[in-house]
N, C-alpha and C. Protein backbone atom coordinates (compact mmCIF):
# COMPACT_ATOMS: atom_id res chain seq x y z
N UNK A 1 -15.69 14.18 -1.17
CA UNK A 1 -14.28 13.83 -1.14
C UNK A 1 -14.00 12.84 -2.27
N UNK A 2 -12.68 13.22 -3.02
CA UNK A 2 -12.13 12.06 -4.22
C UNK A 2 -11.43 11.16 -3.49
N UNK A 3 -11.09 10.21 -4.04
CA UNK A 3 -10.47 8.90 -3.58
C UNK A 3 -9.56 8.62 -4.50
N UNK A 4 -8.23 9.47 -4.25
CA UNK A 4 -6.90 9.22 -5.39
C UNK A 4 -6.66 8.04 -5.10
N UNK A 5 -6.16 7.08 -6.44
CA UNK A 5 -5.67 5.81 -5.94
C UNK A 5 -5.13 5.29 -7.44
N UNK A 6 -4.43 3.90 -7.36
CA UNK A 6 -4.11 3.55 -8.89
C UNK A 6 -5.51 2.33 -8.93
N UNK A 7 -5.39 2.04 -10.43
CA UNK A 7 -6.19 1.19 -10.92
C UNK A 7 -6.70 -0.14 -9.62
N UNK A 8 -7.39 -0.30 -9.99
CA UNK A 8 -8.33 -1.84 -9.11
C UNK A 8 -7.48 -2.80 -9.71
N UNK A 9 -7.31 -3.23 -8.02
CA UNK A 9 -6.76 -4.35 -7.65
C UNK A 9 -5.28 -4.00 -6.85
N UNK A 10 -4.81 -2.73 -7.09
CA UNK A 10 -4.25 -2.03 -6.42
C UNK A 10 -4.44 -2.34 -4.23
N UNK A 11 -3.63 -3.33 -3.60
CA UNK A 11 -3.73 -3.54 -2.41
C UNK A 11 -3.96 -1.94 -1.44
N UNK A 12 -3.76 -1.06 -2.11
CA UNK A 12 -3.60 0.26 -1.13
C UNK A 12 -5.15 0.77 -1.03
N UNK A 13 -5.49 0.92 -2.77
CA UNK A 13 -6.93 1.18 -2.82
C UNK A 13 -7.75 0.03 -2.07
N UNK A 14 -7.46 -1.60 -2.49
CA UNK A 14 -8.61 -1.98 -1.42
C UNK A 14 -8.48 -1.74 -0.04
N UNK A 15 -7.67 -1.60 0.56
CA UNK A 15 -7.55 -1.37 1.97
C UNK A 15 -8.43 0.19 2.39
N UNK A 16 -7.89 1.09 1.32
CA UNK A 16 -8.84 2.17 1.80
C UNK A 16 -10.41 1.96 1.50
N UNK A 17 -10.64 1.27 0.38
CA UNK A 17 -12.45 0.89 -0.36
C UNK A 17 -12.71 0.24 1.11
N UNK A 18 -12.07 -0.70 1.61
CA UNK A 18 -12.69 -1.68 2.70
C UNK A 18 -13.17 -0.40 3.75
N UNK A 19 -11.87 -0.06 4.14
CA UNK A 19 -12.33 1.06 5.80
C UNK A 19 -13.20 1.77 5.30
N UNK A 20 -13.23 2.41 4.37
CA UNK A 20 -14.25 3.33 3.63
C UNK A 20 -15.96 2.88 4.40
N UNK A 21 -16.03 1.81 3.19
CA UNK A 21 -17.26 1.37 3.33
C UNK A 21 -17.31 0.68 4.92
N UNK A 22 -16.58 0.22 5.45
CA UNK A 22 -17.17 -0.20 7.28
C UNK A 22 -17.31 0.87 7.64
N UNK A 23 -16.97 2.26 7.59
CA UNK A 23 -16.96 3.24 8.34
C UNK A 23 -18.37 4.10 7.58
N UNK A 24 -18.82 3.58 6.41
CA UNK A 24 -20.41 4.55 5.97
C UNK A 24 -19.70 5.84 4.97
N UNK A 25 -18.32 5.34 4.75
CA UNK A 25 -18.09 6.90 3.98
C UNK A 25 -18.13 6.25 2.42
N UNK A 26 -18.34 7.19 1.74
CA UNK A 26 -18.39 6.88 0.00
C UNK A 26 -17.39 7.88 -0.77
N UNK A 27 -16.55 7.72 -1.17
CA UNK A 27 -16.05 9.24 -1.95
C UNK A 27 -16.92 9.46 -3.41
N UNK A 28 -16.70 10.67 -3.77
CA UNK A 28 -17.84 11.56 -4.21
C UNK A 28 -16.89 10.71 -5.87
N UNK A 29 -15.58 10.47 -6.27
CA UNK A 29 -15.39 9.83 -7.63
C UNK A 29 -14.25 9.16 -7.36
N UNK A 30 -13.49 8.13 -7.86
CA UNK A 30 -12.42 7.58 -7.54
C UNK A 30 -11.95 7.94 -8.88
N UNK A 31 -10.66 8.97 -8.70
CA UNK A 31 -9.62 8.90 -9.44
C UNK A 31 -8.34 8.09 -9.65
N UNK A 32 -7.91 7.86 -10.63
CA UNK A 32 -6.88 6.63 -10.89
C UNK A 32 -5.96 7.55 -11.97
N UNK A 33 -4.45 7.38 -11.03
CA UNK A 33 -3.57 7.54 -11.94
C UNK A 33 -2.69 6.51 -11.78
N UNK A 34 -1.58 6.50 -12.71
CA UNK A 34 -0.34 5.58 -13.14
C UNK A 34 1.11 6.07 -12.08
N UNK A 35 0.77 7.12 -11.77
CA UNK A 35 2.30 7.27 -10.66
C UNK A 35 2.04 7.64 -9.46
N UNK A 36 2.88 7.56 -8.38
CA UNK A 36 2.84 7.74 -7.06
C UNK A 36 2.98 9.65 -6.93
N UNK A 37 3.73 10.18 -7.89
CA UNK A 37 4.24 11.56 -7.71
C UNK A 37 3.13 12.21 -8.49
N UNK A 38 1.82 11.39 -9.11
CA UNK A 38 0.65 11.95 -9.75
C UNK A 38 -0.07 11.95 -8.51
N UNK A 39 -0.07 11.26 -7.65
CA UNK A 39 -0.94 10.88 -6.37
C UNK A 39 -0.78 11.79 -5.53
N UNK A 40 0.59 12.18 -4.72
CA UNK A 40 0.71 13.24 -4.10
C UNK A 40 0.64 14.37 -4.34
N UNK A 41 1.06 14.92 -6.00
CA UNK A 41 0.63 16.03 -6.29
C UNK A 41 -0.85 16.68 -6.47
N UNK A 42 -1.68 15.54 -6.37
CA UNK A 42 -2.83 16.02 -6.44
C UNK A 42 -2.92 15.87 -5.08
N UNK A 43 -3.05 14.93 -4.06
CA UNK A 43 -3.25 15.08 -2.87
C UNK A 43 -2.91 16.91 -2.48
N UNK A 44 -1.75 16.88 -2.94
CA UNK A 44 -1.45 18.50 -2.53
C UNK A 44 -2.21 19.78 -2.90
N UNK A 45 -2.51 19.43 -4.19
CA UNK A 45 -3.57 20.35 -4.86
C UNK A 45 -5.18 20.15 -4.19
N UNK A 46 -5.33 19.58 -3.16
CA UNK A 46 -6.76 19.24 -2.81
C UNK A 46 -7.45 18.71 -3.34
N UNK A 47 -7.12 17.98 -4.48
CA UNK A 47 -8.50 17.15 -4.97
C UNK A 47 -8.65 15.94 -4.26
N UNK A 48 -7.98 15.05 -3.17
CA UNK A 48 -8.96 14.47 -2.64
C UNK A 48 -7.94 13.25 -1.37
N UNK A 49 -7.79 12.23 -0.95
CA UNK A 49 -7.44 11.18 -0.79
C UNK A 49 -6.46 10.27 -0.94
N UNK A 50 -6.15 9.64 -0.33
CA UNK A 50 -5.22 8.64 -0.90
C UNK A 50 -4.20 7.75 0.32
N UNK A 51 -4.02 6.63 0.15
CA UNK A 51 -3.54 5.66 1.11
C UNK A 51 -2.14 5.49 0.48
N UNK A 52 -0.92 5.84 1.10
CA UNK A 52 0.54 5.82 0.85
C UNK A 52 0.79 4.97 2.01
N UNK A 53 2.42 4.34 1.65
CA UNK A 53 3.15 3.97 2.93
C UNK A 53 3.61 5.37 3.28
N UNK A 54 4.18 5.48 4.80
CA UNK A 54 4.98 6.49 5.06
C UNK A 54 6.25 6.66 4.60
N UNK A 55 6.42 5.68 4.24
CA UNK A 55 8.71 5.91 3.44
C UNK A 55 8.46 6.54 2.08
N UNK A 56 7.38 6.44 1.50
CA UNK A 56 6.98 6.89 0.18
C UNK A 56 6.72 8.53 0.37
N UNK A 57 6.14 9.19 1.33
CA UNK A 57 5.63 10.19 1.71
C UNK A 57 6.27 11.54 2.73
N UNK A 58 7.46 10.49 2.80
CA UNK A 58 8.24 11.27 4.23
C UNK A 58 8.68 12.28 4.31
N UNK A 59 9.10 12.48 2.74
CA UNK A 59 9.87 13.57 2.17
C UNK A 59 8.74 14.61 2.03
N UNK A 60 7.24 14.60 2.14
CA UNK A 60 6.56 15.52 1.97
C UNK A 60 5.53 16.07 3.28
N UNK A 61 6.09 15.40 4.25
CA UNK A 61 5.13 15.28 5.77
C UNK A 61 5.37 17.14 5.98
N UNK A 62 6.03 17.77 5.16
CA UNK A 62 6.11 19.34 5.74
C UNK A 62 4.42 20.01 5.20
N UNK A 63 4.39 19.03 4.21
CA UNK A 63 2.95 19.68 3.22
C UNK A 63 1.85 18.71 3.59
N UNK A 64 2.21 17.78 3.83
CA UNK A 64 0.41 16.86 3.90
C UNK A 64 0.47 16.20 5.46
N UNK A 65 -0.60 15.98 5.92
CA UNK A 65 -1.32 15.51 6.92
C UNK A 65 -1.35 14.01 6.71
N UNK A 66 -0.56 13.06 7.55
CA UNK A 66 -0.36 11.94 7.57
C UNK A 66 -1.44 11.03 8.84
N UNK A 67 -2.09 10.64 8.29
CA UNK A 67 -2.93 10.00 9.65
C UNK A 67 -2.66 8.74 9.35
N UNK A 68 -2.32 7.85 10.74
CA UNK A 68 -2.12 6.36 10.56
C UNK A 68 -3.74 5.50 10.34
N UNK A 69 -3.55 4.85 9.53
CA UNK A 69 -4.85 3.84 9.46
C UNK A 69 -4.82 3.22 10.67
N UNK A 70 -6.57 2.60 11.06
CA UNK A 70 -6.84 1.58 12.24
C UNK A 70 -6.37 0.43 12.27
N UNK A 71 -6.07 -0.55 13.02
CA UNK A 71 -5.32 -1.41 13.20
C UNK A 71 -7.73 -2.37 12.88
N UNK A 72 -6.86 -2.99 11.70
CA UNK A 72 -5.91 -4.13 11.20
C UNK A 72 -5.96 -3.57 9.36
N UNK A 73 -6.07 -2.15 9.13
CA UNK A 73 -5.65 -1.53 7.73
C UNK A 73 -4.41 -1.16 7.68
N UNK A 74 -3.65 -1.00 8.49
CA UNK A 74 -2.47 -0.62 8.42
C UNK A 74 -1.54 -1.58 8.18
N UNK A 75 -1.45 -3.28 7.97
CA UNK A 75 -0.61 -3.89 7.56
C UNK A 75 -1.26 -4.58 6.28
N UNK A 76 -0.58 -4.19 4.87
CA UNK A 76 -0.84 -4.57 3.44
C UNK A 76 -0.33 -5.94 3.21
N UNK A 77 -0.61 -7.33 3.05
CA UNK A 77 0.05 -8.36 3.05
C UNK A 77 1.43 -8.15 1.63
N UNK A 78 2.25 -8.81 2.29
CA UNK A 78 3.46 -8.38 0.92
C UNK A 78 4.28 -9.65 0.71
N UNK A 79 4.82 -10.14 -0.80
CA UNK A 79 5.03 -11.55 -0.83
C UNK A 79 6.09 -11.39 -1.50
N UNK A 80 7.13 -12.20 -1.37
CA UNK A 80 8.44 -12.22 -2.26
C UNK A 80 8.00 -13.32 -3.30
N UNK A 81 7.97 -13.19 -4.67
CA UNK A 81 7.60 -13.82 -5.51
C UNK A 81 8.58 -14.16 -6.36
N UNK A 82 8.73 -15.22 -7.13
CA UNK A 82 9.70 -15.84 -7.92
C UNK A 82 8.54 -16.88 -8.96
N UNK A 83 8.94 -17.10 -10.18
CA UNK A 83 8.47 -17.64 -11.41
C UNK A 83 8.32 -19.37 -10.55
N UNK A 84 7.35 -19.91 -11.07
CA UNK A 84 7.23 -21.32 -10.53
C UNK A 84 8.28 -22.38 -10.95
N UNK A 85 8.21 -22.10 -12.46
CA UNK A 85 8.88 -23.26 -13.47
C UNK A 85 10.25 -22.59 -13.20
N UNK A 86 10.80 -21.40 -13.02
CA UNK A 86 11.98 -20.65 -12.76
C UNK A 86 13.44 -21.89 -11.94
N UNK A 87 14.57 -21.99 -12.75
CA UNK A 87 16.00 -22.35 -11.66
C UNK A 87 15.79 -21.71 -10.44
N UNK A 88 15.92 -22.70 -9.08
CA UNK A 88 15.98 -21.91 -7.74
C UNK A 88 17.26 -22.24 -7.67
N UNK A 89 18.56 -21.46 -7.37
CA UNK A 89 19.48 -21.35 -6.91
C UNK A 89 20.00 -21.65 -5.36
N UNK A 90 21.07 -22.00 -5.34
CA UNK A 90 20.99 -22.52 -3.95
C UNK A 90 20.91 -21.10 -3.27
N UNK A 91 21.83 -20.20 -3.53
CA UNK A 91 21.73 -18.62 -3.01
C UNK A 91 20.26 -18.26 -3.06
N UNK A 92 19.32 -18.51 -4.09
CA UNK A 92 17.84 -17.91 -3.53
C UNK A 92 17.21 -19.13 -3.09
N UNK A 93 17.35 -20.40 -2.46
CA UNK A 93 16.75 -21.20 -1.77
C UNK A 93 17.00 -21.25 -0.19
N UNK A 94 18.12 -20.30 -0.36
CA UNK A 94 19.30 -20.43 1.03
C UNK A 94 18.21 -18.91 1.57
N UNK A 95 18.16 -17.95 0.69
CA UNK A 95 17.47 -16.24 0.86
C UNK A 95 15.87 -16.47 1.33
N UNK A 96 15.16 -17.71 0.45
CA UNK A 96 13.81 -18.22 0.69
C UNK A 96 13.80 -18.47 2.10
N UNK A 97 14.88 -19.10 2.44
CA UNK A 97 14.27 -20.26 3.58
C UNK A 97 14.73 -19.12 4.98
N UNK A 98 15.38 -18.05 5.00
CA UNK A 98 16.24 -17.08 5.55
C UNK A 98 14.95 -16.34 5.83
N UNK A 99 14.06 -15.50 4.74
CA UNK A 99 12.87 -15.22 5.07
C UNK A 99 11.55 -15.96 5.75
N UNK A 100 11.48 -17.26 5.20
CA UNK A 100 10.41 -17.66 6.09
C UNK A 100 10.56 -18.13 7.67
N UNK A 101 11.95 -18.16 7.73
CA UNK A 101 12.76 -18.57 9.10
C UNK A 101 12.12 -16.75 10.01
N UNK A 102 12.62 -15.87 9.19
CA UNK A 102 12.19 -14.72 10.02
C UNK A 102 10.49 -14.61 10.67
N UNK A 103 9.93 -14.83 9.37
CA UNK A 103 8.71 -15.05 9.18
C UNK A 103 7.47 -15.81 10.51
N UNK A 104 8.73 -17.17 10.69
CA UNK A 104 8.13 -17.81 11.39
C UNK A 104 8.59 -17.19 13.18
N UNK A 105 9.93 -16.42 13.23
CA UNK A 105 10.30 -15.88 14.50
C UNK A 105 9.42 -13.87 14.94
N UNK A 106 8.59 -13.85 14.04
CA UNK A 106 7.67 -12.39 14.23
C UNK A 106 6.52 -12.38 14.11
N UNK A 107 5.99 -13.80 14.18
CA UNK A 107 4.75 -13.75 14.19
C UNK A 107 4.36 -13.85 15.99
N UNK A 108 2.86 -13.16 16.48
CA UNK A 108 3.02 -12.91 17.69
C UNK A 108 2.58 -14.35 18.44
């Protein structure tokens, strides 16, 4: 089995490299392309693998086999990022503090 994925360092590929290797599996070459619509089209063509979100994929669930990852691969950490030295605006200090307010009301 190939292991479609983009370049290393790519959060999707490590999440699949990690389960991979706890689970004893190796893929046979890791392919790397530059687009998401290079990824599924080969997924479609059978050459091999690959870790998508589902909103990315939804539109194609008539053609590919969607299996959910094990819990704790299935949540990718994701960060709203802004320049350090960057103007914070009161509108994105007001949006900052709006998210970590959520942040702090969904954690279990």
């Amino acid at each position: 089995m190939n292991l479609l994925a983009f370049s290393s360092g790519c959060a999707y590929r490590h999440t699949l490299e990690m389960l991979m290797t706890k689970e004893g599996v190796f893929p046979k070459r890791i392919l790397e392309f530059g687009t998401i619509e290079a990824i599924i089209g080969c997924v479609k063509a059978g050459m091999g693998v690959a870790v998508m979100m589902k909103s990315i994929v939804s539109n194609h669930e008539h053609s590919l086999t969607l299996t959910p990852l094990p819990q704790p691969y299935r949540k990718v950490p994701t960060f709203f990022i802004t320049r350090k030295d960057a103007f914070v605006s009161a509108a994105l200090r007001e949006f900052s503090s709006l998210l970590a307010e959520q942040l702090c009301t969904t954690k279990p």
